[in-house]
C-alpha atoms as a PDB file:
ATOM      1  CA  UNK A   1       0.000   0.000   0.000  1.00  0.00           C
ATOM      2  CA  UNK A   2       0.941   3.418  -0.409  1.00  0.00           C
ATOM      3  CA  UNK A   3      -0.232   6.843   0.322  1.00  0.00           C
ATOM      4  CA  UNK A   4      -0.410   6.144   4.254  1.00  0.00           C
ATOM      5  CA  UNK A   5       0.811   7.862   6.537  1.00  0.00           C
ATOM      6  CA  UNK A   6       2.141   5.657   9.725  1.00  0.00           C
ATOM      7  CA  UNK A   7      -0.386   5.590  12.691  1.00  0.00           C
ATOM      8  CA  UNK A   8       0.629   8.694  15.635  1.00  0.00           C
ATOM      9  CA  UNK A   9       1.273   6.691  19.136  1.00  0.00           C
ATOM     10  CA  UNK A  10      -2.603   6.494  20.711  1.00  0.00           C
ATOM     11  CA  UNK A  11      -3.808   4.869  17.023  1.00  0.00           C
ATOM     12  CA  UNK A  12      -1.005   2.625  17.685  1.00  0.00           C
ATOM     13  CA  UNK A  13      -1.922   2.292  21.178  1.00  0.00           C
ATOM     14  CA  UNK A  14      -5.603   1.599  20.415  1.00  0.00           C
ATOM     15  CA  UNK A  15      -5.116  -0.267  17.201  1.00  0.00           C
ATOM     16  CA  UNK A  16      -2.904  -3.131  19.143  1.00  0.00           C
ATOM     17  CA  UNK A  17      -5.735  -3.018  22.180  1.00  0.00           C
ATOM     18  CA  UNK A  18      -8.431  -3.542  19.904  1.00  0.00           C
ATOM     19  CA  UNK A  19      -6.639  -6.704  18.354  1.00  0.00           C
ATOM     20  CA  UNK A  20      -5.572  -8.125  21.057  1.00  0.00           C
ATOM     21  CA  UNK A  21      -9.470  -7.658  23.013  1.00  0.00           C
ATOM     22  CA  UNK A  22     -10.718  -9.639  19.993  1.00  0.00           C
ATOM     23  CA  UNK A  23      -8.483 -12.562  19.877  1.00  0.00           C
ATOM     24  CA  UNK A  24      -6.094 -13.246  22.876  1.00  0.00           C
ATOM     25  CA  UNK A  25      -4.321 -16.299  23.052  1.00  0.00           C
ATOM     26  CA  UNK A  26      -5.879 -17.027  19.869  1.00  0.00           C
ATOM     27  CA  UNK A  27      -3.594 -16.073  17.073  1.00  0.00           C
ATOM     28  CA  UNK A  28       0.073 -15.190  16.103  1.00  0.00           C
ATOM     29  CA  UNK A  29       0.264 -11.230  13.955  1.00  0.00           C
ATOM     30  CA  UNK A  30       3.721 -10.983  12.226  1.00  0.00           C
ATOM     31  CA  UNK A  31       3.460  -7.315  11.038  1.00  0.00           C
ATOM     32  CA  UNK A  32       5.714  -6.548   7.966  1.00  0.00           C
ATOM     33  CA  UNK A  33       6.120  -3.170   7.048  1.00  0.00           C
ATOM     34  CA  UNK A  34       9.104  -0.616   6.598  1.00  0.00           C
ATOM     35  CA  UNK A  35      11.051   0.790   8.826  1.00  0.00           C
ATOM     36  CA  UNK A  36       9.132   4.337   8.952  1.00  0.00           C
ATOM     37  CA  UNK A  37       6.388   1.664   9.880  1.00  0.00           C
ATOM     38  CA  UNK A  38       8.117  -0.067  12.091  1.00  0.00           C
ATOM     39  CA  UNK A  39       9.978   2.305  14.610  1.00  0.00           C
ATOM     40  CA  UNK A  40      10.087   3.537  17.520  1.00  0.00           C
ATOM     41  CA  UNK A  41      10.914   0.436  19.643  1.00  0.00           C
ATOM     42  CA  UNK A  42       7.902  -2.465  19.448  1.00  0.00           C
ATOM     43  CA  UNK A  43       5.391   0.017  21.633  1.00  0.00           C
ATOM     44  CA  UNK A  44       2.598  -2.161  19.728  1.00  0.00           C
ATOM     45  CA  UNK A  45       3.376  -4.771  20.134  1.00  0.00           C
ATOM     46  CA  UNK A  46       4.058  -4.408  24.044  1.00  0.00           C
ATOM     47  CA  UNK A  47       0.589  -3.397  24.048  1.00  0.00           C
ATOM     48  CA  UNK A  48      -0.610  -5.936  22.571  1.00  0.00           C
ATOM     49  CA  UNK A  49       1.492  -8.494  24.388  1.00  0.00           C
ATOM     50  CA  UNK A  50      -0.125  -6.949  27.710  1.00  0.00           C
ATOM     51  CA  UNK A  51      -3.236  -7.963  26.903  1.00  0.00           C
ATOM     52  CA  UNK A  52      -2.233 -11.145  25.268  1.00  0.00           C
ATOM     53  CA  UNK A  53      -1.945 -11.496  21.875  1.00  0.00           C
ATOM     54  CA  UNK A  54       1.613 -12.649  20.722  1.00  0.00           C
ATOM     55  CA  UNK A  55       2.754 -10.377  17.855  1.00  0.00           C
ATOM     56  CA  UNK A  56       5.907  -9.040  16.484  1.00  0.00           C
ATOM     57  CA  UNK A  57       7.026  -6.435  13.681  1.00  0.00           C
ATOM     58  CA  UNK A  58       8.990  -7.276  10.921  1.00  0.00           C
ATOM     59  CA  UNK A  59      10.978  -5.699   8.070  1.00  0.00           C
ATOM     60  CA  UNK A  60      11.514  -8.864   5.671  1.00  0.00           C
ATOM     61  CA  UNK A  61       8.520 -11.865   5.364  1.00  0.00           C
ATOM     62  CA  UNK A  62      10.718 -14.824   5.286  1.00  0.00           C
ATOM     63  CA  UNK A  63      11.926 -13.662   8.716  1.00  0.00           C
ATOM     64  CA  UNK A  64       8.114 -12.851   9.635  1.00  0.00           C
ATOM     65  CA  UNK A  65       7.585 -16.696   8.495  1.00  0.00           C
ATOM     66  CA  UNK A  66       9.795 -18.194  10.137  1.00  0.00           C
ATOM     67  CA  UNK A  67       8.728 -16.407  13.371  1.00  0.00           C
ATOM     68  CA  UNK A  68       5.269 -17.759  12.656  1.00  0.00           C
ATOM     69  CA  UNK A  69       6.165 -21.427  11.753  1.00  0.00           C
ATOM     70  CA  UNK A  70       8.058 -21.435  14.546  1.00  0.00           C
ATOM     71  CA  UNK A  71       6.939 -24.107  17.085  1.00  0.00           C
ATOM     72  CA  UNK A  72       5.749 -22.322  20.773  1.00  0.00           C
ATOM     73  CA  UNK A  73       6.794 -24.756  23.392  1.00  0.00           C
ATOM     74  CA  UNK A  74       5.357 -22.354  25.829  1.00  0.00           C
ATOM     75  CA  UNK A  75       2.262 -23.189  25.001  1.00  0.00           C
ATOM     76  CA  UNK A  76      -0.412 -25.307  27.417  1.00  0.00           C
ATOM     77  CA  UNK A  77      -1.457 -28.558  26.217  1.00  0.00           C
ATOM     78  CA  UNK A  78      -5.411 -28.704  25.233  1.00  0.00           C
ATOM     79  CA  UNK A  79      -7.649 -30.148  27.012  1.00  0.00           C
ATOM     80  CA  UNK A  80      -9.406 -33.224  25.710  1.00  0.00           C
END
């Protein structure tokens, strides 16, 4: 895309809450974007790991796939 301007820090802010309300513990968001995207430290995604959504910026997509393939050994077992 083109012709958008990066978010300012509270659409960030609120952007990341309102993911992470709808789907915590749920899904994995690999963001790729630029750096003028990307910057400013991962504020974001802190938010969005606060309320528990696991998510992380990225400047390439192979590394962005590889962070999502990745196996999570963190994770609970399900219940059955």
């Amino acid at each position: 895309m083109t012709g958008l301007r990066p978010p300012r820090f509270l659409e960030r802010y609120q952007f990341a809450g309102h993911i992470a309300s709808d789907a915590p513990g749920k899904v994995k968001i690999a963001h790729v974007a630029s750096r003028m995207w990307v910057r400013s430290g991962k504020f974001s995604i802190l938010v969005a790991k606060n309320r528990g959504l696991d998510a992380e910026n990225f400047l390439s997509e192979p590394d962005a796939l590889k962070w999502l393939l990745k196996t999570d050994t963190k994770l609970p077992p399900e219940n059955t």
